[in-house]
C-alpha atoms as a PDB file:
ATOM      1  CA  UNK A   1      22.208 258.319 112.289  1.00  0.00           C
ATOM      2  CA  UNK A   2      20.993 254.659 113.612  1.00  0.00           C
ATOM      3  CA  UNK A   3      24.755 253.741 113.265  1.00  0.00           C
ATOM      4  CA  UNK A   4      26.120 257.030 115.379  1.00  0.00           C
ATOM      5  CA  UNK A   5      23.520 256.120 118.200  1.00  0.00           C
ATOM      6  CA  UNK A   6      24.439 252.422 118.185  1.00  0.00           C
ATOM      7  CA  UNK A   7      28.178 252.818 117.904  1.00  0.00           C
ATOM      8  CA  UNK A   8      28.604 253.637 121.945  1.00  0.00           C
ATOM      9  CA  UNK A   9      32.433 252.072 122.182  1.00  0.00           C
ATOM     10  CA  UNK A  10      34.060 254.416 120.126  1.00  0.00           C
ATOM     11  CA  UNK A  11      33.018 258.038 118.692  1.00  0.00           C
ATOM     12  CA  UNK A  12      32.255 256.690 115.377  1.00  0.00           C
ATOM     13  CA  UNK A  13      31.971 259.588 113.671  1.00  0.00           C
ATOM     14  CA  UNK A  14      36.225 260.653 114.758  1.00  0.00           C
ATOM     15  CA  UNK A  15      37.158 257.275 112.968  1.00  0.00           C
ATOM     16  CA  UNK A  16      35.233 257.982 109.949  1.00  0.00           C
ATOM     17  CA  UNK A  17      37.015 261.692 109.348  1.00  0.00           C
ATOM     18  CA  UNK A  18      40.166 260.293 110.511  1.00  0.00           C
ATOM     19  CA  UNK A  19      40.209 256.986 107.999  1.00  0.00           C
ATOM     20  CA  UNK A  20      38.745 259.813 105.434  1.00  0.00           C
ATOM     21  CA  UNK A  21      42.000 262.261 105.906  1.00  0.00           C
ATOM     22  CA  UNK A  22      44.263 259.105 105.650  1.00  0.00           C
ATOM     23  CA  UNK A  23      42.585 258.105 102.309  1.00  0.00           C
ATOM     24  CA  UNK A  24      43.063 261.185 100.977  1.00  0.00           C
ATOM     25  CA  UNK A  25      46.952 261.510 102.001  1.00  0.00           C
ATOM     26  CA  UNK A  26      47.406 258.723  99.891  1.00  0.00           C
ATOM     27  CA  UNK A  27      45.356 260.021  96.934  1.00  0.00           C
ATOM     28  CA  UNK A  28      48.125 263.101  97.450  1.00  0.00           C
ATOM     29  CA  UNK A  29      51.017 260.532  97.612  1.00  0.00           C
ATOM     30  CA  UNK A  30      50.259 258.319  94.626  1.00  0.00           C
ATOM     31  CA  UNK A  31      49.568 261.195  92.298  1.00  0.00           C
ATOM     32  CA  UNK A  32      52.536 262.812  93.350  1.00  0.00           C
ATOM     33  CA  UNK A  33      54.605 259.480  92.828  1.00  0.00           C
ATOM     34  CA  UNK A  34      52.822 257.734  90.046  1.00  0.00           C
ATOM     35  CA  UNK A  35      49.449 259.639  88.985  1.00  0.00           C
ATOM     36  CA  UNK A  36      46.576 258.587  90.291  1.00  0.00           C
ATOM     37  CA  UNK A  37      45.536 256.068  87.659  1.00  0.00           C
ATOM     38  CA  UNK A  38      42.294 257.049  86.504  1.00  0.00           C
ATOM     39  CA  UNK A  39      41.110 257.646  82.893  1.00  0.00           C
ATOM     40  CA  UNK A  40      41.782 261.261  81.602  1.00  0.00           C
ATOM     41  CA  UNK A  41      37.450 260.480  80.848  1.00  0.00           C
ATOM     42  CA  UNK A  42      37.001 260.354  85.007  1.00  0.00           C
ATOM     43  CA  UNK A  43      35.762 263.147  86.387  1.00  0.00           C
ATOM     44  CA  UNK A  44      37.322 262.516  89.290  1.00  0.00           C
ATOM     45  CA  UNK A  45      40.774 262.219  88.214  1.00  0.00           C
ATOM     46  CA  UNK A  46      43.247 264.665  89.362  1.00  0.00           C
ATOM     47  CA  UNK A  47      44.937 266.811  86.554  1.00  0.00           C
ATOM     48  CA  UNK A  48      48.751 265.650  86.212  1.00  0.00           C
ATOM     49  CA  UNK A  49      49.123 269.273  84.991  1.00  0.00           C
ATOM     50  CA  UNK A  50      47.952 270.846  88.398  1.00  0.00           C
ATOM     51  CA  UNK A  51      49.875 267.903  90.781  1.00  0.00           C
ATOM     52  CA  UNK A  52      52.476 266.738  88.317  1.00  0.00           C
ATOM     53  CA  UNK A  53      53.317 262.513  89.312  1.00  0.00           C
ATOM     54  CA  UNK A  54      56.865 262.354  88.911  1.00  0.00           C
ATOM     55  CA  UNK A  55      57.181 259.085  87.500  1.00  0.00           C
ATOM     56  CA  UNK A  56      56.119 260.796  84.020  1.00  0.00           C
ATOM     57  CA  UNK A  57      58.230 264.272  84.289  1.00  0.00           C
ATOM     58  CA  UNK A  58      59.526 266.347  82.059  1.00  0.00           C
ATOM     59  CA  UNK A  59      63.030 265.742  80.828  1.00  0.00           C
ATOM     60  CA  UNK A  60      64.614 268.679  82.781  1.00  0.00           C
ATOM     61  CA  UNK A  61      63.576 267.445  85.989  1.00  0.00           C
ATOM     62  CA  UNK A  62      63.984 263.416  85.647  1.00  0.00           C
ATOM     63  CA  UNK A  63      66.395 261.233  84.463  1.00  0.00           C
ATOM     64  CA  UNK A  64      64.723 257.899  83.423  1.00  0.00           C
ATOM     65  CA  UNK A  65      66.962 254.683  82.934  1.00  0.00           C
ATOM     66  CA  UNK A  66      65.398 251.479  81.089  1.00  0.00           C
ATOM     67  CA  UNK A  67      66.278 248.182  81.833  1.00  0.00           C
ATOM     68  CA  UNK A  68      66.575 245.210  79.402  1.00  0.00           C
ATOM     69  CA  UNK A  69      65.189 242.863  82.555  1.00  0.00           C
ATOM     70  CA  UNK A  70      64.636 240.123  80.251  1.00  0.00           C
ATOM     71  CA  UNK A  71      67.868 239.564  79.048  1.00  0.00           C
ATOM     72  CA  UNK A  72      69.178 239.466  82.596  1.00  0.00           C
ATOM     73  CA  UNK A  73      70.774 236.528  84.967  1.00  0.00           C
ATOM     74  CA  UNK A  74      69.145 237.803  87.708  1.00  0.00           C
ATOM     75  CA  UNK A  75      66.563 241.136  87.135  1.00  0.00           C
ATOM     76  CA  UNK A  76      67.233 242.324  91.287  1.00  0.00           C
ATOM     77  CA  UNK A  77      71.314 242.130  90.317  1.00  0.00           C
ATOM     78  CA  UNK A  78      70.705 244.157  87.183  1.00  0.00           C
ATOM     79  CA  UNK A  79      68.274 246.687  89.294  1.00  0.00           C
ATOM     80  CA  UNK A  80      71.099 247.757  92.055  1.00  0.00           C
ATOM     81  CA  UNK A  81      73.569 247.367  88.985  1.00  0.00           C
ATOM     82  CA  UNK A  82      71.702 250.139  87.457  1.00  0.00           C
ATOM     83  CA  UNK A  83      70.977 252.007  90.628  1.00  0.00           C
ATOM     84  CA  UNK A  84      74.451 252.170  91.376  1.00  0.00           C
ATOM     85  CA  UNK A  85      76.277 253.216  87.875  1.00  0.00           C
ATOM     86  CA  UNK A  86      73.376 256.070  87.368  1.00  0.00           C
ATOM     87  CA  UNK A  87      73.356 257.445  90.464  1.00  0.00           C
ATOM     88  CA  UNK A  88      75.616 260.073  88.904  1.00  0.00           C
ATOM     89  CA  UNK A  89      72.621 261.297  87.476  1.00  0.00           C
ATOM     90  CA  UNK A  90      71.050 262.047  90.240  1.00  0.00           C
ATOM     91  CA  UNK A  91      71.239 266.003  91.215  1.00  0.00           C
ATOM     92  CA  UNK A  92      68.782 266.565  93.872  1.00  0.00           C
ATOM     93  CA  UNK A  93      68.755 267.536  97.182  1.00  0.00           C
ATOM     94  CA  UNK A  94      70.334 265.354 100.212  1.00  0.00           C
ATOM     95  CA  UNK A  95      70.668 261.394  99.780  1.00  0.00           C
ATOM     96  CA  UNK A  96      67.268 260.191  97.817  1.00  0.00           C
ATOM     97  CA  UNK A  97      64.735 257.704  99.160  1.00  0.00           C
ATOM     98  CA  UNK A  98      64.038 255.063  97.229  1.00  0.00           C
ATOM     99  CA  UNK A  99      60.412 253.850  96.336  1.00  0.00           C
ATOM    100  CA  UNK A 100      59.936 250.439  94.635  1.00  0.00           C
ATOM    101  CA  UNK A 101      57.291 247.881  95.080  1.00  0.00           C
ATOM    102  CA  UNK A 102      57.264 245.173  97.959  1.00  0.00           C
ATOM    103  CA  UNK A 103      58.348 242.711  95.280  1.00  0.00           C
ATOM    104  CA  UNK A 104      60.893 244.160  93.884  1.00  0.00           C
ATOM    105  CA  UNK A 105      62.894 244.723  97.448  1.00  0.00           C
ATOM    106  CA  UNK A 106      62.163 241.243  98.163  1.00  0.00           C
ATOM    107  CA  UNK A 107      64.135 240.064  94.993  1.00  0.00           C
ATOM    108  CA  UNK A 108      67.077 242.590  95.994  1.00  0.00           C
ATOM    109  CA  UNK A 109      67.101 241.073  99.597  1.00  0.00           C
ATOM    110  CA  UNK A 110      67.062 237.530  98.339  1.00  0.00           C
ATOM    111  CA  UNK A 111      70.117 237.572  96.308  1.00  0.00           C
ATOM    112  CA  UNK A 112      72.465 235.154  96.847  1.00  0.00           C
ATOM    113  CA  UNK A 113      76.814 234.922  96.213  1.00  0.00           C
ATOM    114  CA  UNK A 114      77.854 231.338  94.759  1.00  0.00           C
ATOM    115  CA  UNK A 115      77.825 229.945  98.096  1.00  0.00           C
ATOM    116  CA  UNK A 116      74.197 230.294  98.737  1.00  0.00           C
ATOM    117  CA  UNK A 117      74.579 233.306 101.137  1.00  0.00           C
ATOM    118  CA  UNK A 118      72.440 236.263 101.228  1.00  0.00           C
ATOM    119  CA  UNK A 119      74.633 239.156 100.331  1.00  0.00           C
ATOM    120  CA  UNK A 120      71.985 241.556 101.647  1.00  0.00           C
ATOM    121  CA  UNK A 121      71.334 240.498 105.071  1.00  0.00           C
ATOM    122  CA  UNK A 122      69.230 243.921 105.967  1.00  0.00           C
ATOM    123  CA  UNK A 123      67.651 246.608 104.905  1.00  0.00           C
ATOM    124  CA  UNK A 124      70.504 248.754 106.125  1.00  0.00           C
ATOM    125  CA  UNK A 125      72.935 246.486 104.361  1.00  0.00           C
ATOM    126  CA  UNK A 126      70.602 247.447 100.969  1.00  0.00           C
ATOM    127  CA  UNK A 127      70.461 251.009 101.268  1.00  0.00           C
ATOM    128  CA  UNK A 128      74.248 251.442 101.682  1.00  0.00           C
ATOM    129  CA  UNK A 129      74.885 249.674  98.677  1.00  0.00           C
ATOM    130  CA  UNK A 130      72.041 252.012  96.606  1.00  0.00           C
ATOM    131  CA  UNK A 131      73.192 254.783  98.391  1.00  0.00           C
ATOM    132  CA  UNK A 132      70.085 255.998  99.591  1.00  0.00           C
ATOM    133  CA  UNK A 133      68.304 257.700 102.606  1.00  0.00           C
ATOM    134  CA  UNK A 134      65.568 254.789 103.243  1.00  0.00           C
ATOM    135  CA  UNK A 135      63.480 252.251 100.672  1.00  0.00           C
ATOM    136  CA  UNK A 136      60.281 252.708 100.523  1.00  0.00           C
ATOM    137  CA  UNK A 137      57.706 250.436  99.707  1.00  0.00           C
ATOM    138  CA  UNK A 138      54.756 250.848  97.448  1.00  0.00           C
ATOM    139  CA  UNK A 139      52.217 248.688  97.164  1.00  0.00           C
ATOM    140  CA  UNK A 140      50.513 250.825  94.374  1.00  0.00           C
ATOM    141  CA  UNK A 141      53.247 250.331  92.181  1.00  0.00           C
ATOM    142  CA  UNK A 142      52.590 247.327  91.026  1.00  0.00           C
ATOM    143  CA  UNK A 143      49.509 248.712  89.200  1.00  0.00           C
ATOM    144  CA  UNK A 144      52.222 250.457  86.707  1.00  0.00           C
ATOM    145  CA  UNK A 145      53.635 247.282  84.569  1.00  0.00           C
ATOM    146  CA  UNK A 146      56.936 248.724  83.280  1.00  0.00           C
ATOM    147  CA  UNK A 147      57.689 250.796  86.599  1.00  0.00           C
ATOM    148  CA  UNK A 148      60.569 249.369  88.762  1.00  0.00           C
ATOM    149  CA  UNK A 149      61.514 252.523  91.268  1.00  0.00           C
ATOM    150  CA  UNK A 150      61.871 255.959  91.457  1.00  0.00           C
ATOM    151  CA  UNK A 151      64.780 258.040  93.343  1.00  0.00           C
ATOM    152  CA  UNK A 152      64.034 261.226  94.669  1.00  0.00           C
ATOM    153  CA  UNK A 153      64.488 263.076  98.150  1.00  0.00           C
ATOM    154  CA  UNK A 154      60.520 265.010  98.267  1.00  0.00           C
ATOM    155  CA  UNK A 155      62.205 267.945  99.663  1.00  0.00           C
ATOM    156  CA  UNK A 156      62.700 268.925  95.959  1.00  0.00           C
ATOM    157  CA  UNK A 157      58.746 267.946  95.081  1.00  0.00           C
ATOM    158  CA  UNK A 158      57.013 271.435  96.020  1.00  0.00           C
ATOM    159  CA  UNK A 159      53.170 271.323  97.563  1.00  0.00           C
ATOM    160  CA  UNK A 160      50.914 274.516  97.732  1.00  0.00           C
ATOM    161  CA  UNK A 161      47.595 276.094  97.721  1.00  0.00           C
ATOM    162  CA  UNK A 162      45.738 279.227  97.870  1.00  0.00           C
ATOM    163  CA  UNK A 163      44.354 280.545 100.849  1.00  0.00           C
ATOM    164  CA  UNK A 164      41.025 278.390 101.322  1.00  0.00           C
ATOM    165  CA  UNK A 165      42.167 275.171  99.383  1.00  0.00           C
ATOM    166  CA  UNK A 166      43.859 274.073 102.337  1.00  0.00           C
ATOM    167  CA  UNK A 167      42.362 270.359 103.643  1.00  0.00           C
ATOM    168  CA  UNK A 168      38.810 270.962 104.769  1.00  0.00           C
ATOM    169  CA  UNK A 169      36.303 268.993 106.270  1.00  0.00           C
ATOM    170  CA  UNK A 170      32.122 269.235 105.376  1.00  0.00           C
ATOM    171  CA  UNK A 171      29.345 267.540 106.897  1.00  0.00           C
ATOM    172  CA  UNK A 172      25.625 267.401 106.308  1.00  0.00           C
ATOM    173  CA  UNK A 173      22.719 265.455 106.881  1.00  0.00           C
ATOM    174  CA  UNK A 174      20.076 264.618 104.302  1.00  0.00           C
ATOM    175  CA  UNK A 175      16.972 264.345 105.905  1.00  0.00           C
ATOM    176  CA  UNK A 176      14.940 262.262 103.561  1.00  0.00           C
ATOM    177  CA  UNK A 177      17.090 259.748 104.143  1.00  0.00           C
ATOM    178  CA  UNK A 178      18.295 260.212 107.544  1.00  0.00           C
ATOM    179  CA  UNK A 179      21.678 260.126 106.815  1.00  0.00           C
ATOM    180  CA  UNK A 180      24.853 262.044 107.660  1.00  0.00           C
ATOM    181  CA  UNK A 181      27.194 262.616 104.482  1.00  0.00           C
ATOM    182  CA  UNK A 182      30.794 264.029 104.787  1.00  0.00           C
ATOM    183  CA  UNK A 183      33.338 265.265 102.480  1.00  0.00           C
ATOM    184  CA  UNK A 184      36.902 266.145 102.881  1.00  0.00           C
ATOM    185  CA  UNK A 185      38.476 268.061  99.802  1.00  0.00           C
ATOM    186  CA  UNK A 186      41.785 270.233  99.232  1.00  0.00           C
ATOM    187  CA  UNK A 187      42.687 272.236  95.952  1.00  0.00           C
ATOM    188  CA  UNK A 188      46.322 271.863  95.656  1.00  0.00           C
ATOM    189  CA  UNK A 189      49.905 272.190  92.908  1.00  0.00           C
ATOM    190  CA  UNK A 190      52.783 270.168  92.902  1.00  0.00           C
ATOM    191  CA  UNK A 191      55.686 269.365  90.759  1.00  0.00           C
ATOM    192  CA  UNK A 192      59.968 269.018  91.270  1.00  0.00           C
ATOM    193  CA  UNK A 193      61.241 272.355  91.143  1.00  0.00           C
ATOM    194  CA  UNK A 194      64.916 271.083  90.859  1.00  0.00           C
ATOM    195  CA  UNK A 195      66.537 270.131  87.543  1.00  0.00           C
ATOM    196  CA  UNK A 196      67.207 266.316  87.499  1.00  0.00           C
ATOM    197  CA  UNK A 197      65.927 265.704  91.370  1.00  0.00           C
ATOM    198  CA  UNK A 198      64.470 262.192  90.151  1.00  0.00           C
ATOM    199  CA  UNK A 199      65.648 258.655  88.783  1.00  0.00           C
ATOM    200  CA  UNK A 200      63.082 256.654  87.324  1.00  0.00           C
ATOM    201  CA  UNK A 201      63.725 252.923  86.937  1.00  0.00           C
ATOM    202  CA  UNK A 202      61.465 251.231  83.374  1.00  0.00           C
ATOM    203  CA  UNK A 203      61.483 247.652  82.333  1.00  0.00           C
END
């Protein structure tokens, strides 16, 4: 409460629930992507059964490619090789995004022709030749060792809830300690409901 008093520039208190709500958007995002990478032990962890991460789908609803990066000339040219020739595969909605990690997109930028020219010299130049909607970076996906990128358009990934697990806020103050406590919570599913909506890229 000493900080809420002190704090007179800003209403302290708005910035807390707001940085709270964007925290727990991305807990929704990376267990939708990826899981959210906590021991099945944790009692915190969020059940891949209830929000299922579509990096680890069933079958029916994603196609995953491997790729032999090790054998490779150049692991970026054998990525958009890949992207390209299975793209085929891909039977979801719209033109996918693609989300990959910050280094791999760097790699795919910095390609080079014989000449020492950049044959990617955008973004936009990129995505045309992957044939996708946008790329999206991830920084969390370099916690996942063999995971390259995923294709999918999220208009296929379906979000719900029952009336009263919508996002809700809580506060509360403890008086032996004189201390405000907050807690921001949802109860929510989640998983593709479209067969083969997602392409998932493996070392």
């Amino acid at each position: 409460r000493d900080d809420i008093l002190d704090i007179t520039d800003f209403d302290v208190v708005i910035w807390i629930k707001s940085e709270m709500r964007l925290m727990l958007n991305e807990e929704i995002a990376r267990a939708i992507l990826i899981g959210d990478g906590r021991s099945a032990g944790d009692e915190d962890r969020i059940n891949p059964e209830k929000i299922r991460p579509i990096a680890t789908d069933d079958d029916l609803f994603v196609t995953t490619i491997n790729l032999n990066l090790n054998d490779a000339n150049s692991s970026a040219e054998e990525i958009i090789d890949a992207a390209i020739r299975h793209r085929r595969y891909y039977k979801g909605t719209g033109k996918p995004d693609f989300y990959t990690s910050d280094d791999v997109l760097s790699d795919m930028l910095l390609i080079k022709d014989g000449m020492g020219r950049r044959i990617y010299n955008s973004i936009e130049d990129l995505k045309s030749a992957l044939r996708v909607e946008d790329i999206v970076p991830v920084e969390l996906f370099s916690t996942v060792p063999d995971l390259v990128g995923i294709y999918v358009n999220l208009t296929d990934y379906a979000v719900g809830t029952d009336k009263g697990g919508e996002v809700s806020m809580f506060d509360d103050f403890d008086i032996d300690f004189n201390k405000y406590k907050y807690l921001i919570e949802t109860r929510l599913s989640g998983c593709l409901t479209k067969a083969k909506s997602a392409l998932v890229f493996r070392k």
